[in-house]
C-alpha atoms as a PDB file:
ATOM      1  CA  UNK A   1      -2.732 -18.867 -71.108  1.00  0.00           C
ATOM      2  CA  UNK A   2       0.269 -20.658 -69.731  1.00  0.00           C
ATOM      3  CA  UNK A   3       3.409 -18.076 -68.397  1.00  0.00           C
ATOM      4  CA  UNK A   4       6.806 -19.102 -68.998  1.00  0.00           C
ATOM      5  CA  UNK A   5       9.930 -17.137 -70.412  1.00  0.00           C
ATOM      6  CA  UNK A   6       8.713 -16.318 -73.831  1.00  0.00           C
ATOM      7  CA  UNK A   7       5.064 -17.310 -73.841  1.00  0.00           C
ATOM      8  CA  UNK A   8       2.193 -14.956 -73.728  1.00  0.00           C
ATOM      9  CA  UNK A   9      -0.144 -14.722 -71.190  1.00  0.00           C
ATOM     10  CA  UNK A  10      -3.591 -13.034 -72.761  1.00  0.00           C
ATOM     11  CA  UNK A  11      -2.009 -11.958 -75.699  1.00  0.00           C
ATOM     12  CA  UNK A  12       0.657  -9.982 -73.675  1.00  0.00           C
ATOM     13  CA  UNK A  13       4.506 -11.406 -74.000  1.00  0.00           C
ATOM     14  CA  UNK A  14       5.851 -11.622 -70.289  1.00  0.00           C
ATOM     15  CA  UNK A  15       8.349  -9.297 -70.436  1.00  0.00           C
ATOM     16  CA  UNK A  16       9.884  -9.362 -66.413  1.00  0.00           C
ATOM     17  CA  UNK A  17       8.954 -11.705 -63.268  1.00  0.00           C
ATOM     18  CA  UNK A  18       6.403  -8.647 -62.361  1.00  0.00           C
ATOM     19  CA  UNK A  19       3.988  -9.631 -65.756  1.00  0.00           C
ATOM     20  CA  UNK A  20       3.893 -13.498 -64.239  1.00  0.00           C
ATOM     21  CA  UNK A  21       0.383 -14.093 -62.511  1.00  0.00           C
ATOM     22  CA  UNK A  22       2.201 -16.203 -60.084  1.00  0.00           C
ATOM     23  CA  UNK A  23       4.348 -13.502 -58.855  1.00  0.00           C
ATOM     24  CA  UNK A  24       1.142 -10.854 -58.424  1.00  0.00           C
ATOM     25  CA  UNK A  25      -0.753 -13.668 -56.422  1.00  0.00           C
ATOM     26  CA  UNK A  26       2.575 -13.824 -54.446  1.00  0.00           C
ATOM     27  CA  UNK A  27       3.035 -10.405 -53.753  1.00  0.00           C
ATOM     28  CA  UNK A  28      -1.077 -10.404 -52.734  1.00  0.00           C
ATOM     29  CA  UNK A  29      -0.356 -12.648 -50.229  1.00  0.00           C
ATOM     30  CA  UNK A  30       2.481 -11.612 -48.613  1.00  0.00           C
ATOM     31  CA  UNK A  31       0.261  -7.961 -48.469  1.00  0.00           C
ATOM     32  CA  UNK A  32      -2.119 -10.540 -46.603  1.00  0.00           C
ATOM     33  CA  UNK A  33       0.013 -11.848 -44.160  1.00  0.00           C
ATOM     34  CA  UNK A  34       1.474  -8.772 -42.998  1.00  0.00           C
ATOM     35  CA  UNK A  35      -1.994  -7.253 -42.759  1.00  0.00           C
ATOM     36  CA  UNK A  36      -2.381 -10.772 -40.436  1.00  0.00           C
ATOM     37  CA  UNK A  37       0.554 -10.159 -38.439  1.00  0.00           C
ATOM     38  CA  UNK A  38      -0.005  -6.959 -37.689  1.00  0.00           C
ATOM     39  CA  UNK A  39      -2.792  -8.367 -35.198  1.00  0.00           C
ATOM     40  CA  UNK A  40      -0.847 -11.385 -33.610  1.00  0.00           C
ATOM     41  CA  UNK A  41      -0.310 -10.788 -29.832  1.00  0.00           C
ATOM     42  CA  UNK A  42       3.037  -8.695 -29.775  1.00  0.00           C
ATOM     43  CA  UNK A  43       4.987 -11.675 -28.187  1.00  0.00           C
ATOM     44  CA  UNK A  44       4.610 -13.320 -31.303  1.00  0.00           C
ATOM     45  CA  UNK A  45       6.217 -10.777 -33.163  1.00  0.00           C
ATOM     46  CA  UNK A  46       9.086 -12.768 -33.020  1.00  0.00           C
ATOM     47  CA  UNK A  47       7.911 -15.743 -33.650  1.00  0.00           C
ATOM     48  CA  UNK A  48       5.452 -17.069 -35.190  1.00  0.00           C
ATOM     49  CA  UNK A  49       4.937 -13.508 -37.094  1.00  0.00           C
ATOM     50  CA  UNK A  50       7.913 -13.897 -37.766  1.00  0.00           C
ATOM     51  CA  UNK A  51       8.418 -17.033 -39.408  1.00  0.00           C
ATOM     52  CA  UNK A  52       4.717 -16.496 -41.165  1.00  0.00           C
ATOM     53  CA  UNK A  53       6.418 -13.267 -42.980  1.00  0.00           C
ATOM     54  CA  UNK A  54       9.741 -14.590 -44.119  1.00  0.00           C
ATOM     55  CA  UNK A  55       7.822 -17.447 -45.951  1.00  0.00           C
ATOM     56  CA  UNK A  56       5.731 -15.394 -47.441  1.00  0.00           C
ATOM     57  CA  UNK A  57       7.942 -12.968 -48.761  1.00  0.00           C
ATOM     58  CA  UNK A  58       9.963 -15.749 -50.244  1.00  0.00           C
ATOM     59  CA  UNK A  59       7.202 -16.924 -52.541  1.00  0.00           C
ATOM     60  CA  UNK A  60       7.907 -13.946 -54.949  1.00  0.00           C
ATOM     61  CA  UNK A  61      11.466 -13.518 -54.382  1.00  0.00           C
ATOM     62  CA  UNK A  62      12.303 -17.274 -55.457  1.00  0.00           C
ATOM     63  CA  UNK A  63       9.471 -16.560 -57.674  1.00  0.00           C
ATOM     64  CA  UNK A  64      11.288 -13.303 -59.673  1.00  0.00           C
ATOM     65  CA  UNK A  65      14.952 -14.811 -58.756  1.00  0.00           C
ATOM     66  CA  UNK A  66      14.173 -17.564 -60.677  1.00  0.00           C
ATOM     67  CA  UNK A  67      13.218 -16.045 -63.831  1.00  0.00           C
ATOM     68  CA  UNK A  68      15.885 -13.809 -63.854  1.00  0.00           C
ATOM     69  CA  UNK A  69      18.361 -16.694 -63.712  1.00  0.00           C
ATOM     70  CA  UNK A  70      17.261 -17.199 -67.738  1.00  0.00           C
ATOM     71  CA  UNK A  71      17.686 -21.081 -67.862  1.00  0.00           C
ATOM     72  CA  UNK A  72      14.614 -23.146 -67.233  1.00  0.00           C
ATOM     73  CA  UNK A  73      15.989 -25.903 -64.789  1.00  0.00           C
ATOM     74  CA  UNK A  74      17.164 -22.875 -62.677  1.00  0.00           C
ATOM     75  CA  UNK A  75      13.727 -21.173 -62.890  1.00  0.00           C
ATOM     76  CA  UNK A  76      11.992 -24.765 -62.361  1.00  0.00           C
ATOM     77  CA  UNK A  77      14.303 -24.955 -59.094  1.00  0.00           C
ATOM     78  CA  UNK A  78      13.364 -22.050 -57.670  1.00  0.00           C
ATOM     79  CA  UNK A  79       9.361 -22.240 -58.338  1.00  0.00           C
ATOM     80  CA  UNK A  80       9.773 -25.800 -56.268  1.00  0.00           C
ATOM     81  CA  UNK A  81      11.670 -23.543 -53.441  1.00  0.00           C
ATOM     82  CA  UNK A  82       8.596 -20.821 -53.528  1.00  0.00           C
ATOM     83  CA  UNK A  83       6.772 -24.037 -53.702  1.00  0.00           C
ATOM     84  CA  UNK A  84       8.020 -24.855 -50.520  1.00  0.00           C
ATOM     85  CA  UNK A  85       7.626 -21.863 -48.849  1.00  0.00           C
ATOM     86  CA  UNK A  86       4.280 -22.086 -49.614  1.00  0.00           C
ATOM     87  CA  UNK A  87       3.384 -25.245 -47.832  1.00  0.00           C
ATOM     88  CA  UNK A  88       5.218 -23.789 -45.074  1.00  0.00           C
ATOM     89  CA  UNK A  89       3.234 -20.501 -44.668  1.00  0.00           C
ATOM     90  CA  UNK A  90       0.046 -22.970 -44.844  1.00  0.00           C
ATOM     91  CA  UNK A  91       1.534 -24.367 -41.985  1.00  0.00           C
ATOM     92  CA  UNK A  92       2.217 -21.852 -39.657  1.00  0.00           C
ATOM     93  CA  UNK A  93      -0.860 -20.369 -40.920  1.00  0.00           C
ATOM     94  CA  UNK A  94      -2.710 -23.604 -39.918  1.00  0.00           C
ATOM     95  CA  UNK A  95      -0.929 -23.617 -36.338  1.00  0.00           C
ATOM     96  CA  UNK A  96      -2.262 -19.765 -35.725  1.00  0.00           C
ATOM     97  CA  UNK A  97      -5.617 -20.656 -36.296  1.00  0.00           C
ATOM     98  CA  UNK A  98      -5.699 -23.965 -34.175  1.00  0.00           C
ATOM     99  CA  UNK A  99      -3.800 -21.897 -31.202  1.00  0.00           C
ATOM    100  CA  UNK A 100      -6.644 -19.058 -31.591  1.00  0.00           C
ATOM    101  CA  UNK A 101      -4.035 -16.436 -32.459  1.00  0.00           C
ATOM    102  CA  UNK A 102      -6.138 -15.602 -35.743  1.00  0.00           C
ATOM    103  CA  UNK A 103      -9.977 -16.030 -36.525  1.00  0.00           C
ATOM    104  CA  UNK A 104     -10.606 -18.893 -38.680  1.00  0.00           C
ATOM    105  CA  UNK A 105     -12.119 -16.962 -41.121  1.00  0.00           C
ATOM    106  CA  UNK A 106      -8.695 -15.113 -41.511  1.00  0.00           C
ATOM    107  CA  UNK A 107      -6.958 -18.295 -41.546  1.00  0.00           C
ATOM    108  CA  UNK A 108      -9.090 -19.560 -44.391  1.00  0.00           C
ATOM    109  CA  UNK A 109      -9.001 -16.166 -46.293  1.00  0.00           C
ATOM    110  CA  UNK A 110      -4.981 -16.395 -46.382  1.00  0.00           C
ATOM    111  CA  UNK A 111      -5.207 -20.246 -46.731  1.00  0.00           C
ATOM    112  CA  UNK A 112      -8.082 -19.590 -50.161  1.00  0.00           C
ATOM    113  CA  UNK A 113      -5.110 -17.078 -51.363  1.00  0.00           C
ATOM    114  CA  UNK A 114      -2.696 -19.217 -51.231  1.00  0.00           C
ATOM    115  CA  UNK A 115      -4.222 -22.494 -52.676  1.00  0.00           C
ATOM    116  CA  UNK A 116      -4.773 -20.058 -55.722  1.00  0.00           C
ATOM    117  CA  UNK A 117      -0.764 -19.228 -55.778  1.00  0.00           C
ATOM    118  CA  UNK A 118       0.066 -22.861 -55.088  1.00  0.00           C
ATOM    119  CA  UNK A 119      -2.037 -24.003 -58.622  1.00  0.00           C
ATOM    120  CA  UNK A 120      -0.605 -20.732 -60.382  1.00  0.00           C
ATOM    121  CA  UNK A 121       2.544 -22.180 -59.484  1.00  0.00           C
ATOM    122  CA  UNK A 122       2.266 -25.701 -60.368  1.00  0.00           C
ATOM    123  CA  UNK A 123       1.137 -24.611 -64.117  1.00  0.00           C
ATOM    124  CA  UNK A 124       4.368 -22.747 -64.486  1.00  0.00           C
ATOM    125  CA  UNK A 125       6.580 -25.844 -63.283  1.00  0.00           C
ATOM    126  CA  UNK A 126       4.509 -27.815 -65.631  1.00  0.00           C
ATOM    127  CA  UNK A 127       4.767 -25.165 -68.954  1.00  0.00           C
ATOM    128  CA  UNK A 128       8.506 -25.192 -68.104  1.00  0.00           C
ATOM    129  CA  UNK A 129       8.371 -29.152 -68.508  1.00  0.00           C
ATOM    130  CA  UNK A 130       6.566 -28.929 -71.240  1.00  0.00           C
ATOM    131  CA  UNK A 131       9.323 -26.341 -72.921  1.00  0.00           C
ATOM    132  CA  UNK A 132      12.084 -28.521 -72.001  1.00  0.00           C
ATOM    133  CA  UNK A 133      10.615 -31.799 -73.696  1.00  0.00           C
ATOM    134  CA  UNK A 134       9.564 -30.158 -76.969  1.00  0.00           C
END
């Protein structure tokens, strides 16, 4: 079932960001990329580690800051900014693999994750549509 303010999701009423399926596949994957990190060569703690962990991290945080803003073109702006962040982490997580910093198996473990939060995502921007044309 489709998550949006108000709508249930398997018969449950989403009650806070932390019932939307979006924001636990999210929070999954930042777990992921900190677990991913956590092996990079220690001079790219400040880089590339880095800049992998603050996108991440700002996949749920846009995600939850959104909904708590209450008014759907809000929400629908912020989903497009975790949105974002997404395609970024993708990137940086494309750039680690072709560099060697991370197996490509990891790459396309983290990559699998978060092609799962990037279609989670695009049916909440589209039930929020939906919502705001009926």
């Amino acid at each position: 079932m489709v998550e949006a303010s108000g709508i249930q999701r398997r018969g449950r009423a989403i009650k806070t960001y932390r019932d939307l399926e979006a924001w636990q596949l999210a929070m999954e994957l930042v777990e992921q990329v900190y677990r991913l990190c956590s092996e990079l060569p220690s001079n790219e703690r400040y880089g590339l580690a880095s800049q992998m962990q603050r996108a991440a991290v700002s996949i749920p945080a846009n995600i939850a800051e959104g909904y708590g803003r209450g008014h759907r073109r809000e929400y629908a702006r912020f989903l497009s900014i975790a949105r974002g962040s997404l395609a970024e982490l993708e990137t940086h997580t494309t750039l680690a693999v072709r560099l060697g910093l991370v197996s490509r198996n990891a790459g396309v473990q983290l990559w699998e994750l978060a092609q799962r939060v990037g279609q989670v995502l695009n049916a909440l921007l589209r039930a929020l549509r939906r919502e705001a044309r009926d």
